[in-house]
Protein backbone atom coordinates (compact mmCIF):
# COMPACT_ATOMS: atom_id res chain seq x y z
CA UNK A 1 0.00 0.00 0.00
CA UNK A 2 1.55 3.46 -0.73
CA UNK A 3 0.61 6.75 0.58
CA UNK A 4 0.45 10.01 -1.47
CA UNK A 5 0.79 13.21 -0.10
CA UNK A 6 -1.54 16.18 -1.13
CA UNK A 7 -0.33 19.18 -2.78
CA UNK A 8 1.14 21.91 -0.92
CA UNK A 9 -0.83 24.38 -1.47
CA UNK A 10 0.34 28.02 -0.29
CA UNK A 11 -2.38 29.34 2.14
CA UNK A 12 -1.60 33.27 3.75
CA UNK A 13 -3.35 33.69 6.77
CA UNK A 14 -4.13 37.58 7.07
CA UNK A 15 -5.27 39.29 10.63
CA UNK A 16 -6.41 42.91 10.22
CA UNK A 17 -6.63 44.75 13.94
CA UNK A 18 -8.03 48.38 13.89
CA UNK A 19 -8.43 50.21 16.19
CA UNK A 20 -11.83 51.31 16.96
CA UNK A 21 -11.33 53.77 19.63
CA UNK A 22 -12.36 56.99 20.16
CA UNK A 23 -9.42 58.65 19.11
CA UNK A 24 -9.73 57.20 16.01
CA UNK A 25 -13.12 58.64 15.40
CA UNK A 26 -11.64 61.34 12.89
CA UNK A 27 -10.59 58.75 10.62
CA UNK A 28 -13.49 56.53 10.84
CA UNK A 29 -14.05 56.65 7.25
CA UNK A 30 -10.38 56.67 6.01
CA UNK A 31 -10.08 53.22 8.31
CA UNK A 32 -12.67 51.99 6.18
CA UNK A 33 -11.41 53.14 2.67
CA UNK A 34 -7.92 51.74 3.45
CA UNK A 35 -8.95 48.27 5.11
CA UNK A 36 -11.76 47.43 1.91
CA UNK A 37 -8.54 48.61 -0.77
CA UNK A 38 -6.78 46.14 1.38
CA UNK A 39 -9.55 43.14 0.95
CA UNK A 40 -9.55 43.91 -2.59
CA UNK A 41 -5.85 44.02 -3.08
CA UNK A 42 -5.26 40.66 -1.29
CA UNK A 43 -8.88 39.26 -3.34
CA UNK A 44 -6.83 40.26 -7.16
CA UNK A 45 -3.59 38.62 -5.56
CA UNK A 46 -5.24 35.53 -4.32
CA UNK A 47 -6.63 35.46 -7.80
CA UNK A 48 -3.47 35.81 -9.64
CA UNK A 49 -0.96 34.17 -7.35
CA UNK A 50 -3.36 30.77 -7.14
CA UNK A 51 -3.01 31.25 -3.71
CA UNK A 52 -5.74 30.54 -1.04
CA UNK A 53 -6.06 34.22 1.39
CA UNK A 54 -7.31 34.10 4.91
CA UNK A 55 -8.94 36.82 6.63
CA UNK A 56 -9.61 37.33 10.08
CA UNK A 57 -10.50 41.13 11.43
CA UNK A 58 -10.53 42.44 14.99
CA UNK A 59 -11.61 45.65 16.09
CA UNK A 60 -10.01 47.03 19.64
CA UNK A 61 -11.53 49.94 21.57
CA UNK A 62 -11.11 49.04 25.70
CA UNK A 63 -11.03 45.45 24.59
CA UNK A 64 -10.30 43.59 21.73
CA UNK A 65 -12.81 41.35 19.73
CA UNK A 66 -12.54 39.07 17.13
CA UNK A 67 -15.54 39.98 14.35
CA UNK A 68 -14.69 37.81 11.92
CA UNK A 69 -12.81 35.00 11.90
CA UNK A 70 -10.47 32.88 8.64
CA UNK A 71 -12.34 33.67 6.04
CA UNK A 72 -11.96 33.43 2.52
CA UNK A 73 -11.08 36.97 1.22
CA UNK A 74 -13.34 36.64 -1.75
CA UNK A 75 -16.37 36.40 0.51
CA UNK A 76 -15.36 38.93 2.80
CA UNK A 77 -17.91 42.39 3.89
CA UNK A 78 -17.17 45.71 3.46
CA UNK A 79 -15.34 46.99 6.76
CA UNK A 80 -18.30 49.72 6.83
CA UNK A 81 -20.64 46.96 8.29
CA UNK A 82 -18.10 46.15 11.03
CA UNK A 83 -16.45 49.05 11.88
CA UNK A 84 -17.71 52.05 14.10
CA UNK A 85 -14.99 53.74 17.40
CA UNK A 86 -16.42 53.09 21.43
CA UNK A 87 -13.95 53.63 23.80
CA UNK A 88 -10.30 53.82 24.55
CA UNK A 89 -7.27 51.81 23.10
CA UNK A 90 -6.14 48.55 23.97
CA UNK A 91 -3.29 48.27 21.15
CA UNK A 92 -1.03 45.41 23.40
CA UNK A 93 -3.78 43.71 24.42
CA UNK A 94 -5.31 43.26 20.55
CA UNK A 95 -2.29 42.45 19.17
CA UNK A 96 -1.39 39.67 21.45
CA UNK A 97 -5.00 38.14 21.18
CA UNK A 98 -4.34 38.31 17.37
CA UNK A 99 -0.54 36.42 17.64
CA UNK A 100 -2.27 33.71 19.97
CA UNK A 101 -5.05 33.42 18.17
CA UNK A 102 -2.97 32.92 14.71
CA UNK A 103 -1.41 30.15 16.81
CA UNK A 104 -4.50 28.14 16.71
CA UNK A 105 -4.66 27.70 12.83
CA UNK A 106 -3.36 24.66 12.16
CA UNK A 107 -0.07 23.99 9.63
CA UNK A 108 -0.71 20.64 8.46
CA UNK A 109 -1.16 20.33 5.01
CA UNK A 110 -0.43 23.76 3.30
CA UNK A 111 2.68 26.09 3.05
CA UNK A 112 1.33 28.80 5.52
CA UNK A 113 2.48 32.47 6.03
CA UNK A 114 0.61 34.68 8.28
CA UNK A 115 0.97 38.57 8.33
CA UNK A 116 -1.30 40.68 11.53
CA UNK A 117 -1.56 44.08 10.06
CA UNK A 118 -2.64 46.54 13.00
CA UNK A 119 -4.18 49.94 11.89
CA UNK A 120 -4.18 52.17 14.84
CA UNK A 121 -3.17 55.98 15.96
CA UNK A 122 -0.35 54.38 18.16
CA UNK A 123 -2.00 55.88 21.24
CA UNK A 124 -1.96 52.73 23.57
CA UNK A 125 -3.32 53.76 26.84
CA UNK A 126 -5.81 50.67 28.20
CA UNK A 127 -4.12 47.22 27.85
CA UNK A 128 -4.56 45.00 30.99
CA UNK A 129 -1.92 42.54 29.67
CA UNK A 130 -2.16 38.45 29.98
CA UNK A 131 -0.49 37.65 33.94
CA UNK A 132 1.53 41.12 33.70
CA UNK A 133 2.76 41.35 37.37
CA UNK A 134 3.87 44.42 39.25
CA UNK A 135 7.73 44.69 38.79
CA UNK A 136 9.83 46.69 41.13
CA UNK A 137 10.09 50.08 39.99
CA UNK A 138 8.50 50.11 36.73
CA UNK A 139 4.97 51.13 35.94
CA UNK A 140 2.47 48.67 34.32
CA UNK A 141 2.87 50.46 31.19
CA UNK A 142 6.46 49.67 30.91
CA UNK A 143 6.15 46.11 32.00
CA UNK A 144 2.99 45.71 28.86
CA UNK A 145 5.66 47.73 26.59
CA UNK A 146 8.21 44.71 27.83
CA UNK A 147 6.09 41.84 26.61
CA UNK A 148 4.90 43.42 23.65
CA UNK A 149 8.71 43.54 22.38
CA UNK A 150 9.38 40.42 23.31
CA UNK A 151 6.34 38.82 22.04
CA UNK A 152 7.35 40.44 18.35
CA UNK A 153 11.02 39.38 18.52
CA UNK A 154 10.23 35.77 19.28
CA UNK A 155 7.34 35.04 16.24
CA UNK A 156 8.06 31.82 14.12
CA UNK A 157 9.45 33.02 10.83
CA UNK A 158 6.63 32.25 8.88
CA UNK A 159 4.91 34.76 11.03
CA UNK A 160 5.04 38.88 10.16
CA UNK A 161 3.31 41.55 11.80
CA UNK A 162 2.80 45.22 10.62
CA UNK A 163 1.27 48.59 11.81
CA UNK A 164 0.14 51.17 10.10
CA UNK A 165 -0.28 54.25 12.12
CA UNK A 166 -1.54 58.02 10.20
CA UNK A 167 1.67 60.50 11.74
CA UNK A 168 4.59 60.79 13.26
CA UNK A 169 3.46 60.38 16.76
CA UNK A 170 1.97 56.86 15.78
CA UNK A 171 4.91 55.91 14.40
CA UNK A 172 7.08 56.90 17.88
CA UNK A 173 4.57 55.02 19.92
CA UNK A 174 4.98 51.88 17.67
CA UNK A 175 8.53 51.92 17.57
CA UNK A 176 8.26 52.41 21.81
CA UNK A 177 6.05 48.86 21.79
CA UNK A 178 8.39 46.89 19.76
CA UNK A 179 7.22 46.82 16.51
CA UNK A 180 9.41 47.17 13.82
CA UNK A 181 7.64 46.68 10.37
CA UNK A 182 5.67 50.32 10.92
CA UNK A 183 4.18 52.52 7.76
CA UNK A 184 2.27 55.70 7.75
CA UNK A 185 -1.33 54.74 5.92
CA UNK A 186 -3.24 57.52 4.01
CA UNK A 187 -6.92 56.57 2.52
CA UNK A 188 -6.12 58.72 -1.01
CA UNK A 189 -5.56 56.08 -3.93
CA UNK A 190 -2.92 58.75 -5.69
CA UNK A 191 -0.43 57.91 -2.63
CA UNK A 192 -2.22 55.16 -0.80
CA UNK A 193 -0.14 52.71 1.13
């Protein structure tokens, strides 16, 4: 009796965390401009690559939630039926239920990549943090900041995550949680992302 194996097919696993807080409420619409150009961007790819695309969106205000989960980018909604700001930001806390959650997809049969892209402000300022303990002389904050940067440096290589923040400031306040793939997003199609 012989055994064949399948073909390995190359399956990306995309998980697209905005933030939905009130501080983004100015860019409410741009947020949903730039995330559908996204959908359809990764929908033409998937297309012409023969690739299978994965989507899974969270939105984050003072906690993170998971609104749709793995599915095929071809069937996905607009982001205007999803997305709408409520309350502060819980940046570490989204992006960390994101990485674990991308942990639970299994890697059997496929060639898998994964890529979290988080669209935020940068202004982090409600995480609670997964068993963050008090440590001597640093705030909370710092201690989140800790495990944020050294939840990013230790990702499987088949893993990537990005954040797109609108300014400068976002872009400091990324840098300042570890993340190191950063880009400044703009909803215009002439400059885009």
């Amino acid at each position: 009796m012989s055994f064949s194996t399948a073909k390995q097919n190359l399956t990306n696993h995309i998980a697209l965390v905005l933030d939905a807080s009130y501080s983004m409420q100015h860019l409410q619409d741009k947020v949903i401009q730039v995330t559908d150009r996204l959908v359809a961007a990764w929908a033409k790819d998937s297309v012409d690559k023969e690739q299978e695309t994965r989507v899974t969106v969270y939105t984050f205000a003072d906690t993170p939630r998971c609104d749709i989960w793995d599915m095929d980018v071809m069937r996905l909604p607009s982001m205007k039926s999803l997305y709408s700001v409520r309350g502060n930001t819980a940046l570490i806390d989204a992006t960390t239920l994101a990485l674990n959650d991308g942990e639970l997809i299994t890697e059997k049969y496929s060639d898998h990549a994964f890529l979290a892209i988080i669209l935020t402000d940068g202004e982090e300022n409600c995480s609670k943090g997964t068993g963050t303990k008090p440590v001597y002389g640093r705030t909370p904050r710092e201690v989140l900041i800790q495990q944020m940067g050294l939840r990013l440096a230790g990702l499987k290589d088949n893993r990537t995550v990005a954040v797109l923040v609108p300014n400068d400031q976002g872009y400091r306040e990324a840098k300042q949680y570890g993340f190191s793939n950063i880009a400044m997003w703009d909803a215009t199609f002439e400059r885009g992302l």
